[in-house]
N, C-alpha and C. Protein backbone atom coordinates (compact mmCIF):
# COMPACT_ATOMS: atom_id res chain seq x y z
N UNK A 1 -9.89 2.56 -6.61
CA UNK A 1 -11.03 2.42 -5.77
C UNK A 1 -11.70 1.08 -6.08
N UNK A 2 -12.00 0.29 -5.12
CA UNK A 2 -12.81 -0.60 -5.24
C UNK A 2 -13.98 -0.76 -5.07
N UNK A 3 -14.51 -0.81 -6.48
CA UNK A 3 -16.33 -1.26 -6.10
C UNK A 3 -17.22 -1.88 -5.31
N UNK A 4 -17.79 -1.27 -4.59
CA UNK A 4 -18.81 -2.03 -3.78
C UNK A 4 -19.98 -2.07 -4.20
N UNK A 5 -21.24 -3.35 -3.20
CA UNK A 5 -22.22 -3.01 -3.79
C UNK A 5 -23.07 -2.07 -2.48
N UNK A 6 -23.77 -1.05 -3.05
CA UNK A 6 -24.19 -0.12 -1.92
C UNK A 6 -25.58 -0.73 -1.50
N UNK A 7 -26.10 -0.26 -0.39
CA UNK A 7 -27.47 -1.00 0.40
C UNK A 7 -28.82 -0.18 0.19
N UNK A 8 -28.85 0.52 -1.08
CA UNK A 8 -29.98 1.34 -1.57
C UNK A 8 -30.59 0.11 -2.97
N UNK A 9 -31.69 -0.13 -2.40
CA UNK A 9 -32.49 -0.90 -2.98
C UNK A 9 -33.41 -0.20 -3.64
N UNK A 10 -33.71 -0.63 -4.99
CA UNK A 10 -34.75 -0.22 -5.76
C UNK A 10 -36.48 -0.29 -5.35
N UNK A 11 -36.99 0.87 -5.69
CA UNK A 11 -38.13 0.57 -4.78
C UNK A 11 -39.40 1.13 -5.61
N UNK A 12 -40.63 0.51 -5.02
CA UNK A 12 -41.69 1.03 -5.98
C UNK A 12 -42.09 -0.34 -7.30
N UNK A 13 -43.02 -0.12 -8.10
CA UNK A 13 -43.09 -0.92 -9.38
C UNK A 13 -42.82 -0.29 -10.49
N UNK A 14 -42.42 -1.03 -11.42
CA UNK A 14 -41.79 -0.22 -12.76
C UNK A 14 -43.04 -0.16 -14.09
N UNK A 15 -42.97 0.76 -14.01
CA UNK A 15 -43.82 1.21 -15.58
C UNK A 15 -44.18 0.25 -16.32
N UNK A 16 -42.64 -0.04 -16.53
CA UNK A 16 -42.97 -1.07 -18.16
C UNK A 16 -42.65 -2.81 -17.34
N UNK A 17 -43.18 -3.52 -17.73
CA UNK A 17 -43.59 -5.00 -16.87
C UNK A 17 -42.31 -5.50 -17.53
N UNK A 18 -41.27 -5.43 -18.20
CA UNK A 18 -40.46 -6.11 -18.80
C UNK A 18 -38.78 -5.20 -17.99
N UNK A 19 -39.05 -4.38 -17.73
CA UNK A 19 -37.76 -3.70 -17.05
C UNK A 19 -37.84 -3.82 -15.94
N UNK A 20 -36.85 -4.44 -15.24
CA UNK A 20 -36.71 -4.38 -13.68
C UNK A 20 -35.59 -3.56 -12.73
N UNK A 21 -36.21 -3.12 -11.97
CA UNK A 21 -35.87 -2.04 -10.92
C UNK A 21 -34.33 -2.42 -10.52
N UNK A 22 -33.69 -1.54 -10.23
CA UNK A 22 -32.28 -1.54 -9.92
C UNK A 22 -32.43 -2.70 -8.47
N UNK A 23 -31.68 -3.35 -8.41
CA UNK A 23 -31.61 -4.23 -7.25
C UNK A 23 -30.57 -3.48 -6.17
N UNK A 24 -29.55 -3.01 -6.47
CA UNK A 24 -28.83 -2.06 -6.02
C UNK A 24 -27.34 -1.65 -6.75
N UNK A 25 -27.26 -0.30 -6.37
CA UNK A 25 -26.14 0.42 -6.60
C UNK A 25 -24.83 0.21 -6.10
N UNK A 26 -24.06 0.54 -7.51
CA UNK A 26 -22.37 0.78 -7.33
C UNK A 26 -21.85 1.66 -6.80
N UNK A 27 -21.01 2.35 -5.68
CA UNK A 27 -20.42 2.86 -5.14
C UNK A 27 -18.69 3.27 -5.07
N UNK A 28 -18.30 3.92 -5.44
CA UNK A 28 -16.73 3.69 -5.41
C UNK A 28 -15.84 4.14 -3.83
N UNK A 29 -14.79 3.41 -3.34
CA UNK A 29 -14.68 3.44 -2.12
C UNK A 29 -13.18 3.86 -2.31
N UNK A 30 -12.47 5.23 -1.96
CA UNK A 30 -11.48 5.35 -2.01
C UNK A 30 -10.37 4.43 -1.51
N UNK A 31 -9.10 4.47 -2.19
CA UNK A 31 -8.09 3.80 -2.38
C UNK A 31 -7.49 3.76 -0.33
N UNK A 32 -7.58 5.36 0.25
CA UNK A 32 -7.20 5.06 1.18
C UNK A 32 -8.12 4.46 2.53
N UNK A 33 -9.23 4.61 2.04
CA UNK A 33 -10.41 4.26 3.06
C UNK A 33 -10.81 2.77 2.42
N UNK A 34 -9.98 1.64 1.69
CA UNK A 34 -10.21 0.75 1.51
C UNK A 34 -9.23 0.00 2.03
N UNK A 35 -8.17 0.69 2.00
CA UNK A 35 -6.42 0.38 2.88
C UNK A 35 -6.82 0.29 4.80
N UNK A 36 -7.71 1.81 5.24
CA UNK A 36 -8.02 1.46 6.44
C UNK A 36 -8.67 0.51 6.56
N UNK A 37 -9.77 -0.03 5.84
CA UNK A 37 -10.61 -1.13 6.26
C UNK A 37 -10.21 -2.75 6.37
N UNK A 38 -9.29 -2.42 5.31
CA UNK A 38 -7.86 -3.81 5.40
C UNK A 38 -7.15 -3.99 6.92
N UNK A 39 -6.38 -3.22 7.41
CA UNK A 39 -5.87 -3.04 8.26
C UNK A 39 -6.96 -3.09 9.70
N UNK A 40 -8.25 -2.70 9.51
CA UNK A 40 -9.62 -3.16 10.77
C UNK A 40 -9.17 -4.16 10.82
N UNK A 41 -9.67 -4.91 9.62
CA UNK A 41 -9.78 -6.56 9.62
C UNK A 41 -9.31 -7.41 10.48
N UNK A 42 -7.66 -6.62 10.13
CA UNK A 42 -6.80 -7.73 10.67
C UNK A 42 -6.75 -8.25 12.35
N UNK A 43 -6.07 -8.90 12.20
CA UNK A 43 -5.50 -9.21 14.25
C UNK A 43 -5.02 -8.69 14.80
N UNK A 44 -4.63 -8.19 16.21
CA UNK A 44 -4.08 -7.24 16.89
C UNK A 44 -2.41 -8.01 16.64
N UNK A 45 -2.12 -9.06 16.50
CA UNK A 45 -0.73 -9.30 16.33
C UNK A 45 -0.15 -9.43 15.15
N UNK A 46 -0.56 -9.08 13.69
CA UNK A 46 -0.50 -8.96 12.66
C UNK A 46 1.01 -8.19 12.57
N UNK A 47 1.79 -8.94 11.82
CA UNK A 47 3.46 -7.95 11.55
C UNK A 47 3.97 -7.75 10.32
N UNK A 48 3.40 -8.55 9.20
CA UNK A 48 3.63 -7.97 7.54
C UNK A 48 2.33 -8.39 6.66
N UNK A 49 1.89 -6.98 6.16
CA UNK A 49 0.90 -7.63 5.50
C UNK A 49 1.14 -7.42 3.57
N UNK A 50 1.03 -7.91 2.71
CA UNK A 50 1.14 -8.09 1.46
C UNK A 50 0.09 -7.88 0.50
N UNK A 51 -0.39 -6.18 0.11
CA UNK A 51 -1.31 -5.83 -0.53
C UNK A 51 -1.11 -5.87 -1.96
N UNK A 52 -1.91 -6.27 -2.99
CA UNK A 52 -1.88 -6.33 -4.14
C UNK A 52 -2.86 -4.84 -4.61
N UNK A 53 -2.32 -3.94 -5.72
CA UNK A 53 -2.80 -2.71 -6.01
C UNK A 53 -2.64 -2.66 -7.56
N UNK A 54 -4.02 -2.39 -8.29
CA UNK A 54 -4.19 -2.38 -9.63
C UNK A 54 -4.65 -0.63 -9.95
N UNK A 55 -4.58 -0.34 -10.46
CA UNK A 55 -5.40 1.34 -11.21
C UNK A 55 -6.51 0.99 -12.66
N UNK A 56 -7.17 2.05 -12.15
CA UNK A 56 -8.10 1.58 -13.50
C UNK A 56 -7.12 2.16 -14.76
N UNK A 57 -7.03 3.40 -14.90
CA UNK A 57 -7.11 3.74 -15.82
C UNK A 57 -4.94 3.61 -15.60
N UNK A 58 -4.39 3.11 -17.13
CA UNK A 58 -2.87 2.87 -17.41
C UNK A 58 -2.12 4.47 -17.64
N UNK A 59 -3.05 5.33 -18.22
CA UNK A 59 -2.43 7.01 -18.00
C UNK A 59 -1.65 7.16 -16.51
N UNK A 60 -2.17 6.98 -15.57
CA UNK A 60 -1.73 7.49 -14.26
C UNK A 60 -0.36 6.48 -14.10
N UNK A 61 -0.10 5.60 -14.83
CA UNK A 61 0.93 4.53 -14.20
C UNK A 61 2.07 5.47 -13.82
N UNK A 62 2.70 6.17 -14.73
CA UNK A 62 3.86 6.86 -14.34
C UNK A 62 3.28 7.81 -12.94
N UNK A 63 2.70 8.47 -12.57
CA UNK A 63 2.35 9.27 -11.86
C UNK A 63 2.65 8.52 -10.47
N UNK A 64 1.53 7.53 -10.61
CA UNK A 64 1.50 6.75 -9.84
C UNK A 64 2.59 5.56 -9.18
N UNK A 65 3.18 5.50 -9.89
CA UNK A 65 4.83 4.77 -9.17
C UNK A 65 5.45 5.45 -9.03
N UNK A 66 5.39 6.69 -9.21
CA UNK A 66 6.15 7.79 -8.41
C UNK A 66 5.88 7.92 -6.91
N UNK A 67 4.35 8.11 -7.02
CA UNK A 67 4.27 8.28 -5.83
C UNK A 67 4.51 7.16 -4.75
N UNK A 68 3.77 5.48 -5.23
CA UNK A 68 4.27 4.73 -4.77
C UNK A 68 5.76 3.79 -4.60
N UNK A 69 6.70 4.93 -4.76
CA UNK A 69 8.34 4.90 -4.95
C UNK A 69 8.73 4.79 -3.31
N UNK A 70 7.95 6.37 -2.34
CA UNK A 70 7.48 6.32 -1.60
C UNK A 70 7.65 4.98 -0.33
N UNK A 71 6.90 4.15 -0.53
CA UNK A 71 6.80 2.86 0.24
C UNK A 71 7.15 1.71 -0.13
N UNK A 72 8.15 1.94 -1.34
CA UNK A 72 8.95 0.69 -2.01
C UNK A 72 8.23 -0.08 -2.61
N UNK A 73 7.02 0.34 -2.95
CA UNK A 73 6.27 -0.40 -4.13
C UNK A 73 7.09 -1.64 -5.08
N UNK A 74 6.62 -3.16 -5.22
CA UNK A 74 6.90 -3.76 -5.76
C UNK A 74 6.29 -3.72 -6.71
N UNK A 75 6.98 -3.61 -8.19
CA UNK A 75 6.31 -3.87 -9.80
C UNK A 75 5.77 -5.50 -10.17
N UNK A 76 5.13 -5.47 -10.63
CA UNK A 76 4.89 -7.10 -11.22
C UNK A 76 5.22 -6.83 -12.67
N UNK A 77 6.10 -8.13 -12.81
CA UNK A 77 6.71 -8.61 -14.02
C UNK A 77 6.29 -8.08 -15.50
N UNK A 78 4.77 -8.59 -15.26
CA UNK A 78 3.84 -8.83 -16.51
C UNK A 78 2.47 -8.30 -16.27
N UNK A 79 1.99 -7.09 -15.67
CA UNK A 79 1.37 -6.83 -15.10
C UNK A 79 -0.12 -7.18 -15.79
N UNK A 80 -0.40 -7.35 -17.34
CA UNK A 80 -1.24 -7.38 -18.09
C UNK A 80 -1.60 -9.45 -17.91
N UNK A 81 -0.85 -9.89 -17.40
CA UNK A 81 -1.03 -11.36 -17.32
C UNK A 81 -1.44 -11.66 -16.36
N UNK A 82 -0.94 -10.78 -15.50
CA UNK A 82 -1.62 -11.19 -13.77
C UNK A 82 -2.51 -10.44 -13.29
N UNK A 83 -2.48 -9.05 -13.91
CA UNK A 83 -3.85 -8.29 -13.70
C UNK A 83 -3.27 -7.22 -12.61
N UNK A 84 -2.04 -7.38 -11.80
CA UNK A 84 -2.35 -6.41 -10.91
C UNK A 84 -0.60 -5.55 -11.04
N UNK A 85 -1.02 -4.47 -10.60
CA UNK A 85 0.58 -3.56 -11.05
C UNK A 85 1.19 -3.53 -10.28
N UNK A 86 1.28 -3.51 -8.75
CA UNK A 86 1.97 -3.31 -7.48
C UNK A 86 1.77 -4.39 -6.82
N UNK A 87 3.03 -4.73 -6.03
CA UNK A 87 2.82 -5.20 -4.26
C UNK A 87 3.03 -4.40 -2.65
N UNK A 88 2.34 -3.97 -2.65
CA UNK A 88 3.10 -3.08 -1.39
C UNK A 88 3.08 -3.71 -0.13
N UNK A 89 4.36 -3.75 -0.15
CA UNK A 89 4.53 -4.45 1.81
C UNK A 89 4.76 -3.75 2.70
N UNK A 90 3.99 -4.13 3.90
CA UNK A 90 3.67 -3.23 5.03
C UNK A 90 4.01 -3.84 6.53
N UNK A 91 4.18 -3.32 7.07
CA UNK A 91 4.85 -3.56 8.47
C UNK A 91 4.13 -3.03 9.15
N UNK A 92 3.62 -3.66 10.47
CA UNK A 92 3.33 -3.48 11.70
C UNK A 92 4.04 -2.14 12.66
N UNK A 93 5.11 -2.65 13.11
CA UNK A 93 5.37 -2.47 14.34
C UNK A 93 7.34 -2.28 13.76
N UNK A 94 7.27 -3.52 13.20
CA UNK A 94 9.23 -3.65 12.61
C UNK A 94 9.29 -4.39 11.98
N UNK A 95 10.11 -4.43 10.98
CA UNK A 95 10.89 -5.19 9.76
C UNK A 95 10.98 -4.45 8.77
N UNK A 96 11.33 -5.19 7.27
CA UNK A 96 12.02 -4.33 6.17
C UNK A 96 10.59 -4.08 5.19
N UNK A 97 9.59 -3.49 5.81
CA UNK A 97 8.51 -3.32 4.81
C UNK A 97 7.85 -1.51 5.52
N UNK A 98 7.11 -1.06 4.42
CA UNK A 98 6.59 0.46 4.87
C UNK A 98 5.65 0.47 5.91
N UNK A 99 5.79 0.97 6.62
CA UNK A 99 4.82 1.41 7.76
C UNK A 99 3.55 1.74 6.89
N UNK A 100 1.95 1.00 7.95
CA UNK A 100 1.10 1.67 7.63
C UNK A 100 0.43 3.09 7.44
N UNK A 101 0.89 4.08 8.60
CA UNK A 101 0.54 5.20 8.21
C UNK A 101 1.45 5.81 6.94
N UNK A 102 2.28 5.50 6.14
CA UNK A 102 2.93 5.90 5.22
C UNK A 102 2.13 5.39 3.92
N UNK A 103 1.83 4.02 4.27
CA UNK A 103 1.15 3.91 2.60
C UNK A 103 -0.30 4.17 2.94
N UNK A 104 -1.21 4.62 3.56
CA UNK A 104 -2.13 4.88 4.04
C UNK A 104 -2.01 6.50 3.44
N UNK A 105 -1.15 7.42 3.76
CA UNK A 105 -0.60 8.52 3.24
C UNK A 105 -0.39 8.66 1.76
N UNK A 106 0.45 7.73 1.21
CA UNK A 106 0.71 7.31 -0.34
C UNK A 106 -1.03 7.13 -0.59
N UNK A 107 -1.42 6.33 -0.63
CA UNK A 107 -2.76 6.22 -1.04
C UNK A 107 -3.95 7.28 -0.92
N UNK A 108 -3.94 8.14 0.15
CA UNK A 108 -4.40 9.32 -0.30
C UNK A 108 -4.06 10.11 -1.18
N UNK A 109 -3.05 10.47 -1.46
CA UNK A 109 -2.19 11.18 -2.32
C UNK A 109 -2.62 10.59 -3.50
N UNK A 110 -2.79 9.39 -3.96
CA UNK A 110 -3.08 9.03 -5.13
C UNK A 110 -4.86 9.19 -5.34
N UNK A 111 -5.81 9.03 -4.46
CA UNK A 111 -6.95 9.41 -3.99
C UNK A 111 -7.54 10.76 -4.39
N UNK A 112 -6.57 11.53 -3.79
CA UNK A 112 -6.52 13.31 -4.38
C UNK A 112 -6.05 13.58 -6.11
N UNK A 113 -5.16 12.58 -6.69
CA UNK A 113 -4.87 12.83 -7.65
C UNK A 113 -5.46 12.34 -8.81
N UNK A 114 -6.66 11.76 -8.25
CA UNK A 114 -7.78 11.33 -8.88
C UNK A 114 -7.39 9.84 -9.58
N UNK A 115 -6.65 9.15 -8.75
CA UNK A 115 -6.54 7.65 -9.50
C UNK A 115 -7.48 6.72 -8.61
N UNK A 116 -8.10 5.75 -9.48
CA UNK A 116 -8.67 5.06 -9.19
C UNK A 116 -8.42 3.51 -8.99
N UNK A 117 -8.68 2.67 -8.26
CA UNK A 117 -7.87 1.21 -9.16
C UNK A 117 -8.43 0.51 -7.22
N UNK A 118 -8.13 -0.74 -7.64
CA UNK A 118 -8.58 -1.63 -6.79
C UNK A 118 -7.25 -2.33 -5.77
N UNK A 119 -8.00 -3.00 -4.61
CA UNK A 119 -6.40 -4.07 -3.74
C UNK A 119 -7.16 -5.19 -3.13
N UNK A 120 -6.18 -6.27 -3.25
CA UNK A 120 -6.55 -7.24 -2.74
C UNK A 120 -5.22 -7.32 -1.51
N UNK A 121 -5.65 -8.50 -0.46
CA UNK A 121 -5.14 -8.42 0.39
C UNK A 121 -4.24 -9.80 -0.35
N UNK A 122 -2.93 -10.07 -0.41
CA UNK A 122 -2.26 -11.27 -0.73
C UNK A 122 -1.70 -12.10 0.21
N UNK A 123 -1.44 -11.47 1.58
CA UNK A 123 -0.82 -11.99 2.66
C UNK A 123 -0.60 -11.33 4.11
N UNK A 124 -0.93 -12.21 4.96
CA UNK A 124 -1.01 -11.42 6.27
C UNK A 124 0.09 -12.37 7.08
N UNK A 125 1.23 -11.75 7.68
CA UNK A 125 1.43 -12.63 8.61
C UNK A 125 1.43 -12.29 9.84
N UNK A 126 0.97 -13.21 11.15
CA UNK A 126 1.33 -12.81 12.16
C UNK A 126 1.74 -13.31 13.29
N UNK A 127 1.71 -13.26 14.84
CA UNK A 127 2.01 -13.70 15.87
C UNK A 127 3.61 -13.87 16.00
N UNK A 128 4.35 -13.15 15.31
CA UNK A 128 6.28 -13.07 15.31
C UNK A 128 6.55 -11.80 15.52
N UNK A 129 7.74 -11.92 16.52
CA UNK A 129 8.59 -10.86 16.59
C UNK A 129 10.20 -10.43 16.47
N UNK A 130 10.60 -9.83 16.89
CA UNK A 130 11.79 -9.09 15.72
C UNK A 130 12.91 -9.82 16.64
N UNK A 131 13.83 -10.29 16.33
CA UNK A 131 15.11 -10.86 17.19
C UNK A 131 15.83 -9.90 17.66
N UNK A 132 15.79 -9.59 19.09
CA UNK A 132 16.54 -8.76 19.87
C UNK A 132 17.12 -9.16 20.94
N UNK A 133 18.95 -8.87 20.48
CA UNK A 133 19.43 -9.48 21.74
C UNK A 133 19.45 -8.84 23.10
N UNK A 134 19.35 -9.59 23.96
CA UNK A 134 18.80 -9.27 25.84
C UNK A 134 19.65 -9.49 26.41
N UNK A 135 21.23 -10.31 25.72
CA UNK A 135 21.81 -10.76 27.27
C UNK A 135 22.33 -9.02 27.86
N UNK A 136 23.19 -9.24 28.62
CA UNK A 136 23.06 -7.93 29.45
C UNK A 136 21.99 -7.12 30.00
N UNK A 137 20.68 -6.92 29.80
CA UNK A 137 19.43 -5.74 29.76
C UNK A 137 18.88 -6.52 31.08
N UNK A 138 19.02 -5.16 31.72
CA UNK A 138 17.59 -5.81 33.30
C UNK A 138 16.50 -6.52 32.35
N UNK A 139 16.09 -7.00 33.85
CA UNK A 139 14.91 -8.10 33.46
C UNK A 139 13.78 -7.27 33.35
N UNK A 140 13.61 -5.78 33.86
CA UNK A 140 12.81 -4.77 33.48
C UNK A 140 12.81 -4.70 31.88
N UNK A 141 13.50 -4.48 31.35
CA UNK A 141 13.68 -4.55 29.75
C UNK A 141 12.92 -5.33 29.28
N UNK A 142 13.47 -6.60 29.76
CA UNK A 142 12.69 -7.96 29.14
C UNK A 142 11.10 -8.06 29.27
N UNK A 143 11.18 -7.60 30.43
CA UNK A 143 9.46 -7.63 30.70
C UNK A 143 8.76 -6.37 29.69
N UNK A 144 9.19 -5.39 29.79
CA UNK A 144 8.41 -5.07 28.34
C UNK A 144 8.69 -5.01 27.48
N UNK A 145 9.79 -5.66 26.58
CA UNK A 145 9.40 -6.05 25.14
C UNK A 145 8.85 -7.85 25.46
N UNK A 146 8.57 -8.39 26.35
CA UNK A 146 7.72 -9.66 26.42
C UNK A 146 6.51 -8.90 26.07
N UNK A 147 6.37 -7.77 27.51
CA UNK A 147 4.29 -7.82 27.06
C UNK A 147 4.21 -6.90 25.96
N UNK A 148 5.00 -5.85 25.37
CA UNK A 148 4.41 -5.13 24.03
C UNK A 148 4.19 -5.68 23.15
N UNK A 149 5.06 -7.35 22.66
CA UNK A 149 4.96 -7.95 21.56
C UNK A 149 4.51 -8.99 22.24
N UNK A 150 3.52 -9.29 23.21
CA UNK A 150 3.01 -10.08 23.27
C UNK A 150 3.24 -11.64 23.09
N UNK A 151 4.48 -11.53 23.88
CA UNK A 151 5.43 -13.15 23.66
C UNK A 151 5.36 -13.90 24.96
């Protein structure tokens, strides 16, 4: 889960003239409702995106690459040097990476199993589509994989 800062402001004056009032609160934002908000972000033509995924606590690691076995979770090398334990690559629409509703799924699952841990977004790519050959196919064909992928 990644920390946010929440919009509850400290309020009132404080007792003692030397302690000051909470400015605001920490919040923790589940693993899979931080994955949907990634995926808002993005562009409607977005086709691989490259999430970086850490856990707080190192107990769950085994648990947890189990589950993220799942969506082909990439390990990092040295994970204590770079800070983060996973790469998970994700696909749009097509190519050789996990569909979003799958690691969206994986990440609840880890959510429920009470792991915690943070993601950064590492890479988005977009505006490409998948090489499909056309010769032979009516021009009906062509016309919609032109407008679905937006080419």
């Amino acid at each position: 889960m990644r920390q946010r800062i929440g919009a509850s402001l400290g309020g009132g004056a404080p007792s003692d003239p030397h302690r000051h009032a909470p400015i605001a609160s920490l919040r923790l934002v589940p693993l899979a409702t931080d994955f949907q908000q990634i995926l808002a972000a993005l562009p409607p033509d977005w086709t691989d995106l490259e999430v970086d995924l850490r856990i707080e606590d190192e107990a769950h690691y085994v648990d947890s690459a189990v589950a993220l076995s799942q969506v082909n979770a990439q390990v990092y090398q040295h994970p204590q040097a770079e800070g983060w334990h996973w790469r998970l690559l994700v696909a749009h629409s097509f190519g050789h990476a996990a569909a979003a509703e799958t690691v969206a799924g994986v990440l609840a699952k880890l959510d429920s199993d009470g792991v915690t841990g943070e993601m950064r977004v590492a890479e988005v790519r977009e505006g490409r589509s998948e090489a499909v050959q056309m010769w032979g196919r009516p021009e009906s064909v062509r016309e919609e994989f032109r407008q679905r992928r937006s080419i």
